[in-house]
PDB file of N, CA and C in Angstrom:
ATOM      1  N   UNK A   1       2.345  -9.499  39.188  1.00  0.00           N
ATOM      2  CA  UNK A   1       1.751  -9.766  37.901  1.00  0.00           C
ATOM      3  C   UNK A   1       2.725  -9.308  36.821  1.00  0.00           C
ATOM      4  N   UNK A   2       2.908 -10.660  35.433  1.00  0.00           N
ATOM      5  CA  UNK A   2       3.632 -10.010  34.590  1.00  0.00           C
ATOM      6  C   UNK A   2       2.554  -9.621  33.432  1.00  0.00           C
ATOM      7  N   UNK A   3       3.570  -8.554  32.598  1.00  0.00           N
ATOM      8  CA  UNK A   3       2.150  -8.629  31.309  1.00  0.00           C
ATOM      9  C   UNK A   3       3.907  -8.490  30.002  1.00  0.00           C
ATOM     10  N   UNK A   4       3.587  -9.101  29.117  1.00  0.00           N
ATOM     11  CA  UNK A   4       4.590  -8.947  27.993  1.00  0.00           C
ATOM     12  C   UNK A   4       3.439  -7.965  26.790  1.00  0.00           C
ATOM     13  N   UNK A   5       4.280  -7.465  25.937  1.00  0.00           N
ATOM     14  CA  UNK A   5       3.393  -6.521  25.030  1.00  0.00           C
ATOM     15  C   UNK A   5       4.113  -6.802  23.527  1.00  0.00           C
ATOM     16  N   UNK A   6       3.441  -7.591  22.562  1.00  0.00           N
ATOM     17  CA  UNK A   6       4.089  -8.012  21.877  1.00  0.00           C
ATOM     18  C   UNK A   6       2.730  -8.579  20.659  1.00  0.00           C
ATOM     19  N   UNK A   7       2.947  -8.698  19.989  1.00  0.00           N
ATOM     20  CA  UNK A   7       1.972  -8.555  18.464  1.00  0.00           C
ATOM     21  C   UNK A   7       3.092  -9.055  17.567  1.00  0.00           C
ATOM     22  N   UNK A   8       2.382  -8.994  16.015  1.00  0.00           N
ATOM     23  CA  UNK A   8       2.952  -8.850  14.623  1.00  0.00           C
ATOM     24  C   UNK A   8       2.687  -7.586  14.146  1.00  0.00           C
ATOM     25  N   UNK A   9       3.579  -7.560  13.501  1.00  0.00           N
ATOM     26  CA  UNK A   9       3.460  -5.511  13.055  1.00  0.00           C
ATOM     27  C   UNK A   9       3.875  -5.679  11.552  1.00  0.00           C
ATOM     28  N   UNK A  10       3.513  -4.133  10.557  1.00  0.00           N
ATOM     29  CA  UNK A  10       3.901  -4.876   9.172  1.00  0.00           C
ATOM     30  C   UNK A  10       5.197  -3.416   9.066  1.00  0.00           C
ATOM     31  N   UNK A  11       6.098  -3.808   8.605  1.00  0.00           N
ATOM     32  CA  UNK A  11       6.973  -3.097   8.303  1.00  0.00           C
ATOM     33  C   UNK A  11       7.175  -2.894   6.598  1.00  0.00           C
ATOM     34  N   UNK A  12       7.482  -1.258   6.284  1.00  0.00           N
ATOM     35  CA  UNK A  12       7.578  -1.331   4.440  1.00  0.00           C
ATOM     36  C   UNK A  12       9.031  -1.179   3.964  1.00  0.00           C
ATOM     37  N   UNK A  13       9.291  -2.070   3.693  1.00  0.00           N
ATOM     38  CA  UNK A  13      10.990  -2.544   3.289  1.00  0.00           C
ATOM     39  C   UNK A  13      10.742  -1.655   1.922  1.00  0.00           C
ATOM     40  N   UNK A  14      11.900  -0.939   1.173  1.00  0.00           N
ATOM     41  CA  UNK A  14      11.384  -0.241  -0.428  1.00  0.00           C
ATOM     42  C   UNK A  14      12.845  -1.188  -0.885  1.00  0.00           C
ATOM     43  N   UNK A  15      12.601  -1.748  -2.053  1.00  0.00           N
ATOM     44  CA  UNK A  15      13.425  -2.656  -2.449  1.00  0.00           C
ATOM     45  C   UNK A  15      14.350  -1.722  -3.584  1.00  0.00           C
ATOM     46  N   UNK A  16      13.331  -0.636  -4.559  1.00  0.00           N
ATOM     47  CA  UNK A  16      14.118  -0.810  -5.602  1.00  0.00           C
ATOM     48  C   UNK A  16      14.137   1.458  -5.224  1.00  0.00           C
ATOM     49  N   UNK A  17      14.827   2.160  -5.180  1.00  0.00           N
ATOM     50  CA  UNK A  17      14.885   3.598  -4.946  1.00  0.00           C
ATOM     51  C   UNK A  17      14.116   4.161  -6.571  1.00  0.00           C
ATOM     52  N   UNK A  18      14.569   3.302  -7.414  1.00  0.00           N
ATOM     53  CA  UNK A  18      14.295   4.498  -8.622  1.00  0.00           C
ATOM     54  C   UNK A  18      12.916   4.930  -8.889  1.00  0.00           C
ATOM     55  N   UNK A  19      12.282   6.011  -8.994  1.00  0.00           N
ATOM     56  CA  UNK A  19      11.185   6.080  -9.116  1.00  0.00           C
ATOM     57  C   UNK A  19      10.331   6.193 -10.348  1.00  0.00           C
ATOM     58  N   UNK A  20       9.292   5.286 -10.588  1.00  0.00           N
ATOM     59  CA  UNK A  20       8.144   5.543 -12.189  1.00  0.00           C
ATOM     60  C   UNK A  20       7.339   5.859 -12.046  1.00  0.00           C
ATOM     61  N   UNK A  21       6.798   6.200 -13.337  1.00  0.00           N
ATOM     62  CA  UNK A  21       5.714   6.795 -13.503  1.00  0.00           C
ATOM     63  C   UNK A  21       4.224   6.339 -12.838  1.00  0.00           C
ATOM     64  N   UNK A  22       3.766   7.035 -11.973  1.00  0.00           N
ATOM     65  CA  UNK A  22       2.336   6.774 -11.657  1.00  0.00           C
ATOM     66  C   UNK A  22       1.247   7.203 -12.367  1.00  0.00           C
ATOM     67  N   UNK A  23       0.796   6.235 -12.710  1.00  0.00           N
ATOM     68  CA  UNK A  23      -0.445   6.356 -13.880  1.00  0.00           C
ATOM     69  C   UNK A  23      -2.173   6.979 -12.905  1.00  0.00           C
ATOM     70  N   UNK A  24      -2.066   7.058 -11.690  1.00  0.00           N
ATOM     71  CA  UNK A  24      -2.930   7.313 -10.718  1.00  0.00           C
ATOM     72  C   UNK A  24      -2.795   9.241 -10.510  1.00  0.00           C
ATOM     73  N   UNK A  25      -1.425   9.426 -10.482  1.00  0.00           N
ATOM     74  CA  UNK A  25      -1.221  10.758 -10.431  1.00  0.00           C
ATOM     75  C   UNK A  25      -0.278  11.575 -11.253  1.00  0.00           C
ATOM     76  N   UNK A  26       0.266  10.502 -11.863  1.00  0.00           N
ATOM     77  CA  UNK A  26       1.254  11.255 -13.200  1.00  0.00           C
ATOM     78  C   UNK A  26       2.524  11.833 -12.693  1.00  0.00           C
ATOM     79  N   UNK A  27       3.008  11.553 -11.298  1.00  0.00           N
ATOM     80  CA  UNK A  27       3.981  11.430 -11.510  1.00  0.00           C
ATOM     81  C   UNK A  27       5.271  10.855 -11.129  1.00  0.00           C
ATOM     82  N   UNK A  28       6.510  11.302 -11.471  1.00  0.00           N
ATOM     83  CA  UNK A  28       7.236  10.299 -11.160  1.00  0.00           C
ATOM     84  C   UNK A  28       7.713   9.561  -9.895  1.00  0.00           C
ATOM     85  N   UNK A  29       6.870   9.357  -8.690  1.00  0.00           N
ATOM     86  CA  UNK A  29       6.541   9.530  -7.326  1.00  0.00           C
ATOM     87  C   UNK A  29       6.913   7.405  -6.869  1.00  0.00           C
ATOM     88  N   UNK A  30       6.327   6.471  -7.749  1.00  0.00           N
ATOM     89  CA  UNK A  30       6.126   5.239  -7.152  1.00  0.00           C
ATOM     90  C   UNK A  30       7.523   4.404  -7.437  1.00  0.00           C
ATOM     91  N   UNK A  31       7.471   3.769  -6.273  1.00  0.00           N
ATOM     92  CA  UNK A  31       8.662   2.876  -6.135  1.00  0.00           C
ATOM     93  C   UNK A  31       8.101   1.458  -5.995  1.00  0.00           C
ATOM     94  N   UNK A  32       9.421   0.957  -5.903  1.00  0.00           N
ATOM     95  CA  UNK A  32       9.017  -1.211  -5.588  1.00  0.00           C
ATOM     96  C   UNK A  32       9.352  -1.083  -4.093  1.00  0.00           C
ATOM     97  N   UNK A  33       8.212  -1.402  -3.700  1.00  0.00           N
ATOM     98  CA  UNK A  33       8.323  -1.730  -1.927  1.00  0.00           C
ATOM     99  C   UNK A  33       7.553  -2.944  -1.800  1.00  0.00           C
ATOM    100  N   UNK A  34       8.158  -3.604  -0.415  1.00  0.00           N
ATOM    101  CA  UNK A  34       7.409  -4.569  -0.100  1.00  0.00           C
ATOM    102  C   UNK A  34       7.255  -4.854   1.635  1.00  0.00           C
ATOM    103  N   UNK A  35       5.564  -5.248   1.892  1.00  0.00           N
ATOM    104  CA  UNK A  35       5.434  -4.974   3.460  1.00  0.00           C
ATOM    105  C   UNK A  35       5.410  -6.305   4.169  1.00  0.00           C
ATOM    106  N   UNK A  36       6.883  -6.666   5.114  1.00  0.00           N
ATOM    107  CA  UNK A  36       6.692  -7.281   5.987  1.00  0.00           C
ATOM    108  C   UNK A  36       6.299  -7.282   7.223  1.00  0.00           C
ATOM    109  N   UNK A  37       5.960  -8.415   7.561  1.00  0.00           N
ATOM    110  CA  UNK A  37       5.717  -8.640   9.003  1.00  0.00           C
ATOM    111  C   UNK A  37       6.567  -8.998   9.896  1.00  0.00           C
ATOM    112  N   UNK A  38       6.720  -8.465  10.836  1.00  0.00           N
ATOM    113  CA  UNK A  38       7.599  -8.934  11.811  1.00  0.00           C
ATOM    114  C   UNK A  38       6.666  -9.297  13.308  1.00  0.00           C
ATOM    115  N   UNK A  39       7.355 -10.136  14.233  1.00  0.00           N
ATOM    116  CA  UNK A  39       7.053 -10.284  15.529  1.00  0.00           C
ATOM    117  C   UNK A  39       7.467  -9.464  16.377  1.00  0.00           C
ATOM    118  N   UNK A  40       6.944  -9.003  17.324  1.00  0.00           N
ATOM    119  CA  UNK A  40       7.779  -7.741  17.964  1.00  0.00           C
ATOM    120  C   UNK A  40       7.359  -7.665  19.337  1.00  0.00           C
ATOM    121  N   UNK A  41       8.371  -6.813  20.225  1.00  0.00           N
ATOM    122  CA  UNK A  41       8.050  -7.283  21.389  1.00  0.00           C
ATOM    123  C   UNK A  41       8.224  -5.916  22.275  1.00  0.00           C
ATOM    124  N   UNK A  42       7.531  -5.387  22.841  1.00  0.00           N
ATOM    125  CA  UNK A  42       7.385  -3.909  22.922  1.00  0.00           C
ATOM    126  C   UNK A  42       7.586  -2.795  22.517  1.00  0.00           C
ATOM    127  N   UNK A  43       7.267  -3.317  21.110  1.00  0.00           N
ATOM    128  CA  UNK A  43       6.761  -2.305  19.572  1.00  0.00           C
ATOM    129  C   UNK A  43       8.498  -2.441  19.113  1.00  0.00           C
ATOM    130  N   UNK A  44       9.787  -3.582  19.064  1.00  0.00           N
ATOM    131  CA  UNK A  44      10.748  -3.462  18.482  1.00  0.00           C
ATOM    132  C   UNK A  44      10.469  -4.744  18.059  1.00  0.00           C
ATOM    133  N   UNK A  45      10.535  -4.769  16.477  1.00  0.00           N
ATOM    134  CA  UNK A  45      10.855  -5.586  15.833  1.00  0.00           C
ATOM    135  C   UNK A  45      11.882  -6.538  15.561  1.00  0.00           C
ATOM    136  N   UNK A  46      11.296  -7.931  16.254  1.00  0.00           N
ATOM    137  CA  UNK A  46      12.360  -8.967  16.259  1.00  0.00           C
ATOM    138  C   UNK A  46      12.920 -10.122  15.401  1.00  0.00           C
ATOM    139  N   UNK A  47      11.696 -10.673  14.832  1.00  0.00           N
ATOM    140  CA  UNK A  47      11.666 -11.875  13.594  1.00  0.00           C
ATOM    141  C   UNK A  47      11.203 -11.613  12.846  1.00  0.00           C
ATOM    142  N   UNK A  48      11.019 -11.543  11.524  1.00  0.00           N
ATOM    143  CA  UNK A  48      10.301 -11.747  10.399  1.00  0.00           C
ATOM    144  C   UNK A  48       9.206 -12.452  10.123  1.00  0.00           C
ATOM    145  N   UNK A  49       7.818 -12.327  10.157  1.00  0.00           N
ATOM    146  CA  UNK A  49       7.075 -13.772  10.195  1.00  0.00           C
ATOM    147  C   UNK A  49       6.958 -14.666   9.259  1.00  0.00           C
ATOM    148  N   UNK A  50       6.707 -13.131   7.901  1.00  0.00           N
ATOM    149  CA  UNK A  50       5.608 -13.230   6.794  1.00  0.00           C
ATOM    150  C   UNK A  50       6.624 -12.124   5.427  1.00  0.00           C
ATOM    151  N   UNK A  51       7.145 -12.964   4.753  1.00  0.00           N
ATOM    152  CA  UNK A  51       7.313 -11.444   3.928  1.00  0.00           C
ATOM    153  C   UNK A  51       6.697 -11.596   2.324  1.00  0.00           C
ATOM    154  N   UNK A  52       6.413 -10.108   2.489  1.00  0.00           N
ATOM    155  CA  UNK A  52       5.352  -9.466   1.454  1.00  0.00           C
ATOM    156  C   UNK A  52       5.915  -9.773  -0.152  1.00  0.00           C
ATOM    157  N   UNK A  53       4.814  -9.848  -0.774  1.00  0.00           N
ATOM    158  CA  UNK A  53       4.977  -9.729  -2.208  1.00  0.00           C
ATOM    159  C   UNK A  53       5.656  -8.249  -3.047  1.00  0.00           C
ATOM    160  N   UNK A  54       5.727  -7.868  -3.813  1.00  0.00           N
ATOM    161  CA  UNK A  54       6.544  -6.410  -3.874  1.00  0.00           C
ATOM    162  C   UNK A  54       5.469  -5.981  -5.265  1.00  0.00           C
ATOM    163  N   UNK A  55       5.565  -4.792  -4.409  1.00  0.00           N
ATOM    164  CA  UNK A  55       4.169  -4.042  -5.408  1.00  0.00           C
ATOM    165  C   UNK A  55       5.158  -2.454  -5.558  1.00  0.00           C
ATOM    166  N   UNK A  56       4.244  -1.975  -6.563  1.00  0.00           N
ATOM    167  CA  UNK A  56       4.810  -0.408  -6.942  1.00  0.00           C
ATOM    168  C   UNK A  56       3.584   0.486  -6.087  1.00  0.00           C
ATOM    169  N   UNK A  57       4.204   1.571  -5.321  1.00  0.00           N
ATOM    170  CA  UNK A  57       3.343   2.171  -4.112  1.00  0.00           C
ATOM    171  C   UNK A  57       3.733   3.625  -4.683  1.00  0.00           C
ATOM    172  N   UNK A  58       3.082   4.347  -5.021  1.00  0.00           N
ATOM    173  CA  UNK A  58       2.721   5.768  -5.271  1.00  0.00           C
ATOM    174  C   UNK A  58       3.206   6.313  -3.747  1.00  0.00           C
ATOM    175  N   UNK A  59       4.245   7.585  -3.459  1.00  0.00           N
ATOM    176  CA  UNK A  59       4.726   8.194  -2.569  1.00  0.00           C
ATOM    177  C   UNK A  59       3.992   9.416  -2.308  1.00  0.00           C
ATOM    178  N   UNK A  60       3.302  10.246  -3.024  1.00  0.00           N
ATOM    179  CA  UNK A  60       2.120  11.080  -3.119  1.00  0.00           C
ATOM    180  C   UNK A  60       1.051  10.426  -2.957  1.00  0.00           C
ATOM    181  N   UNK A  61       0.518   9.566  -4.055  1.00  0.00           N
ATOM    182  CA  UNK A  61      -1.426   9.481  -4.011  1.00  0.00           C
ATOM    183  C   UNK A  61      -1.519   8.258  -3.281  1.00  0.00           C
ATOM    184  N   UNK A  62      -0.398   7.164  -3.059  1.00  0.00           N
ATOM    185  CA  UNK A  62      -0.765   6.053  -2.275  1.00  0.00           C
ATOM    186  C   UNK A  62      -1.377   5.134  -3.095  1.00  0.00           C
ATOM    187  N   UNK A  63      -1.260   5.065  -4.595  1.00  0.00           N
ATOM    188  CA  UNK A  63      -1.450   4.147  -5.629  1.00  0.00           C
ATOM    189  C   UNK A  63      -0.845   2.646  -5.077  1.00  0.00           C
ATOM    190  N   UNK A  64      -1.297   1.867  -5.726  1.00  0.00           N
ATOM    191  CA  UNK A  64      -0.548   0.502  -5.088  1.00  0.00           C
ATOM    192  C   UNK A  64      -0.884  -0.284  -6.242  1.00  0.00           C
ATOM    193  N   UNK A  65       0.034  -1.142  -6.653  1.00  0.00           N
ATOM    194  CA  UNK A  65      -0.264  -2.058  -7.638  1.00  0.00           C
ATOM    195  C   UNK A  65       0.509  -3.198  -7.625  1.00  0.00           C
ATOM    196  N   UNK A  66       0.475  -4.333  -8.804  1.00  0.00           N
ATOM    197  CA  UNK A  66       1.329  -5.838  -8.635  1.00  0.00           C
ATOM    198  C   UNK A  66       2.312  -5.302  -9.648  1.00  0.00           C
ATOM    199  N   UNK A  67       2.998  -5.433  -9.666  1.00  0.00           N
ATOM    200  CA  UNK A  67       4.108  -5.253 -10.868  1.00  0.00           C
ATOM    201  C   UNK A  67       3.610  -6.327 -12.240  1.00  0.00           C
ATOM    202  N   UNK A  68       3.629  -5.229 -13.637  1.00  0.00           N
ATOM    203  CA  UNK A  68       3.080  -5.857 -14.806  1.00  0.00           C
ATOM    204  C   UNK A  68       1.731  -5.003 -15.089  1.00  0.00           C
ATOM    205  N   UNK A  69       1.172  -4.284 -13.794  1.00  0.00           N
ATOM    206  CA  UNK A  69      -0.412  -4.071 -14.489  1.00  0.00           C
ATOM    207  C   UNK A  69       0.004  -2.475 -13.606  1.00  0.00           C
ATOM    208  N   UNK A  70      -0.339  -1.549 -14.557  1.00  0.00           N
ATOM    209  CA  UNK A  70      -0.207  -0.344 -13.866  1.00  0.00           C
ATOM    210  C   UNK A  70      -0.947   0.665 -12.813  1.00  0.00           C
ATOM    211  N   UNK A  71      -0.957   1.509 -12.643  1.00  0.00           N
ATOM    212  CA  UNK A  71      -1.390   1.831 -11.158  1.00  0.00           C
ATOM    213  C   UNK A  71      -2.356   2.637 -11.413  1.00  0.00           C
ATOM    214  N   UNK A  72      -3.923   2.399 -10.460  1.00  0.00           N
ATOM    215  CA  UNK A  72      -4.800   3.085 -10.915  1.00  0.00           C
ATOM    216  C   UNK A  72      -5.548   2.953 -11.709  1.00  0.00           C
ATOM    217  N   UNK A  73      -5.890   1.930 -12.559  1.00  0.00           N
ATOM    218  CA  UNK A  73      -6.161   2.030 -13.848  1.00  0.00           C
ATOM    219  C   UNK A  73      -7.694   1.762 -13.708  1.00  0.00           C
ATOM    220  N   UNK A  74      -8.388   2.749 -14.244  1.00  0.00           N
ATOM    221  CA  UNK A  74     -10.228   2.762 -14.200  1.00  0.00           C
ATOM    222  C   UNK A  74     -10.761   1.304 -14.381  1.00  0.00           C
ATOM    223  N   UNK A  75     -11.734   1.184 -13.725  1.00  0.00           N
ATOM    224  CA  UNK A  75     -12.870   0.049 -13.925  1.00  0.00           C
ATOM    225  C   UNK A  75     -11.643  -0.960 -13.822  1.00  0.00           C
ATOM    226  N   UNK A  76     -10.720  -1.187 -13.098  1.00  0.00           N
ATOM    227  CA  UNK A  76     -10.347  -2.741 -12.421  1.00  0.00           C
ATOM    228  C   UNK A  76     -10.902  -3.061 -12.146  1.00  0.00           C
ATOM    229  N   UNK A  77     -11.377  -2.662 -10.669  1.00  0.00           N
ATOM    230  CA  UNK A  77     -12.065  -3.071  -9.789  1.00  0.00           C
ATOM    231  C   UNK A  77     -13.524  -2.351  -9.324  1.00  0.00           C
ATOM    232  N   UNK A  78     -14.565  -2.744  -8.960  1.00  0.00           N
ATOM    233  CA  UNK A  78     -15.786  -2.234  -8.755  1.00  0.00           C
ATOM    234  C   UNK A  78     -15.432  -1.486  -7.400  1.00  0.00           C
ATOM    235  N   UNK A  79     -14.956  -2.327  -6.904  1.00  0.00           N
ATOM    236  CA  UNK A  79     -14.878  -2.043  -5.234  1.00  0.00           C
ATOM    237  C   UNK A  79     -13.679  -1.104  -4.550  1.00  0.00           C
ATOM    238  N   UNK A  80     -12.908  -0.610  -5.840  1.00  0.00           N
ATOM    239  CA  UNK A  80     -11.877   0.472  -5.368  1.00  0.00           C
ATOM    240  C   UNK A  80     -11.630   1.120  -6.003  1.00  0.00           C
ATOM    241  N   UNK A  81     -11.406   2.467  -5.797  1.00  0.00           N
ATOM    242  CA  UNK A  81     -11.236   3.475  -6.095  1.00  0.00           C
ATOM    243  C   UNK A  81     -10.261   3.879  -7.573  1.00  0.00           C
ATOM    244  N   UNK A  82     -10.937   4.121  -8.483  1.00  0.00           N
ATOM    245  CA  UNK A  82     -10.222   4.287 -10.181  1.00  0.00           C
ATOM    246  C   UNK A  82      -8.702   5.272 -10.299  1.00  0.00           C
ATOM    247  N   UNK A  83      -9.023   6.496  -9.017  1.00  0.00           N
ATOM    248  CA  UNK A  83      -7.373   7.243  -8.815  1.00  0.00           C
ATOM    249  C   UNK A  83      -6.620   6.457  -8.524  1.00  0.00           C
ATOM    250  N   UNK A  84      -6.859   5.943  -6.994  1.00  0.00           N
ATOM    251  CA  UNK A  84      -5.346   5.616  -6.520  1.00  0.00           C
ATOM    252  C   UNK A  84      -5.598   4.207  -5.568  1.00  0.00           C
ATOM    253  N   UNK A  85      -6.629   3.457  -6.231  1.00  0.00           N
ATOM    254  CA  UNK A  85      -7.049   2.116  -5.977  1.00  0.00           C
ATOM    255  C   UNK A  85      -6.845   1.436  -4.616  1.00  0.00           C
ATOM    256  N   UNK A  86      -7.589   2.422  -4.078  1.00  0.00           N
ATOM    257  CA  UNK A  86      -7.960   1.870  -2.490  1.00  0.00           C
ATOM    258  C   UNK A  86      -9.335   1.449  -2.425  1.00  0.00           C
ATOM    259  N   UNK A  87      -9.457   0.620  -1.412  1.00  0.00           N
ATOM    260  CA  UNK A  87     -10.895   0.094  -1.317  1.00  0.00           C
ATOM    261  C   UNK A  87     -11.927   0.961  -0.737  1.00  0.00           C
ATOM    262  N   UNK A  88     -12.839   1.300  -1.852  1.00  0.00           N
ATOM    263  CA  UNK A  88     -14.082   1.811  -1.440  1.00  0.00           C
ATOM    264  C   UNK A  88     -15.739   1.301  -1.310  1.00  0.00           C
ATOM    265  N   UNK A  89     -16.320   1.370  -0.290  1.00  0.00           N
ATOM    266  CA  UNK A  89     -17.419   0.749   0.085  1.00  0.00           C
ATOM    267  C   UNK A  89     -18.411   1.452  -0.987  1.00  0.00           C
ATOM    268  N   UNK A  90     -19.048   0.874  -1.645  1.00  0.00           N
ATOM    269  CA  UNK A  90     -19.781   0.724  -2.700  1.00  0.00           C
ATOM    270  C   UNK A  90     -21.558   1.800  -2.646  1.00  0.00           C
ATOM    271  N   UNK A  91     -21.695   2.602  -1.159  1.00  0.00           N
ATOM    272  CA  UNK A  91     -22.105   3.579  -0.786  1.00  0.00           C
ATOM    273  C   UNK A  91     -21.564   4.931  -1.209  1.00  0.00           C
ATOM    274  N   UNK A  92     -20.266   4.767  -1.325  1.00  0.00           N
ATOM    275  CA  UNK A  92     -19.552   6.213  -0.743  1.00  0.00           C
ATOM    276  C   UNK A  92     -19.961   6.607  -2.698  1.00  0.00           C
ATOM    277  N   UNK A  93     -19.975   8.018  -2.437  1.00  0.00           N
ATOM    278  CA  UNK A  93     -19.767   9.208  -3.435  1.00  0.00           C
ATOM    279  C   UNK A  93     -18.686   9.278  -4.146  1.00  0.00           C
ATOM    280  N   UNK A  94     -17.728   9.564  -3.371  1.00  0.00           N
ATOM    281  CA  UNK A  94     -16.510  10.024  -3.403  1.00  0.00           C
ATOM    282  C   UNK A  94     -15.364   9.513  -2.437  1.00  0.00           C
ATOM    283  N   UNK A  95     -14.045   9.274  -2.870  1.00  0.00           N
ATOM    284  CA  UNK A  95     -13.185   8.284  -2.249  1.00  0.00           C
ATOM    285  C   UNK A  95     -12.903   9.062  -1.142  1.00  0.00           C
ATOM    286  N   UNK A  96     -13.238   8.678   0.377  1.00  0.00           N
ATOM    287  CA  UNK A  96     -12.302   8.583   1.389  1.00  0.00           C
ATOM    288  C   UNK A  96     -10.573   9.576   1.607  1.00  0.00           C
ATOM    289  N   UNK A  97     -10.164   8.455   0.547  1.00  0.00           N
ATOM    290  CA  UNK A  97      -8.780   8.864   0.484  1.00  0.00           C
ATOM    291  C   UNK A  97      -8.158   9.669  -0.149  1.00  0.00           C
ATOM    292  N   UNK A  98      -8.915  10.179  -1.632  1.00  0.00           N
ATOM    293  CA  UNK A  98      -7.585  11.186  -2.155  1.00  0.00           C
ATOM    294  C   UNK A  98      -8.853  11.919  -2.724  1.00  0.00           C
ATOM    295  N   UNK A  99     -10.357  11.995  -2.574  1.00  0.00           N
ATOM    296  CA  UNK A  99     -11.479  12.621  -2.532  1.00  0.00           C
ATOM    297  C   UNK A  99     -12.100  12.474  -4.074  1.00  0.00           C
ATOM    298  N   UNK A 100     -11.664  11.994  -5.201  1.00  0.00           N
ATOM    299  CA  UNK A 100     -12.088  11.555  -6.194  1.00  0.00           C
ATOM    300  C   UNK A 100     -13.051  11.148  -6.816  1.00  0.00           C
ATOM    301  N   UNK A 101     -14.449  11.494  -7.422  1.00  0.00           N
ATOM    302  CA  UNK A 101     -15.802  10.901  -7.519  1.00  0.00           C
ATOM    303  C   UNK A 101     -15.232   9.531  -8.046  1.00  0.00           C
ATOM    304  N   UNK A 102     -16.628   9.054  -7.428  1.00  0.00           N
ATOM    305  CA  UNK A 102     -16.558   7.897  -7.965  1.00  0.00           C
ATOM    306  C   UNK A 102     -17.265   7.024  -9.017  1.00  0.00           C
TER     307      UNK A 102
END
């Protein structure tokens, strides 16, 4: 019997080193990264499938944003979190991720 072990996996390419200001945690922590996908074949990455759009990613709070609209920013979104804009289920208290009321 053979078995191959092989998936798509997302890999985070950081495009640009310099780091700005995060408006989620204030500070100078977020960079331009962007997450591809690759095909891979016993967890080594071989092809490229899919590649990512490039967002600014907070290196501390895990902020994430599109480039143009800044990171974190209250009442975007109903459904995620006003610190560091991860998705929160509309039950929770308090975020999951960086513990923040909500």
């Amino acid at each position: 019997m053979f078995f191959l072990i092989g998936g798509v996996q997302p890999k985070t390419v950081t495009l640009d080193e310099t780091p700005k200001i995060c408006c989620a945690c204030g500070l100078a922590q977020a960079r331009l990264k962007r997450i591809d996908h690759y095909l891979s074949l016993f967890f080594i990455p071989l092809f490229p499938v899919k590649k990512g759009v490039p967002v600014l990613i907070c290196d501390r709070c895990g902020a994430s944003s599109q480039l143009g609209e800044p990171l974190g920013t209250p009442g975007r979104d109903p459904g995620r979190c006003a610190r560091c804009g991860r998705p929160v289920s509309s039950d929770f208290r308090y975020c999951p991720e960086c513990g923040d009321r909500l």
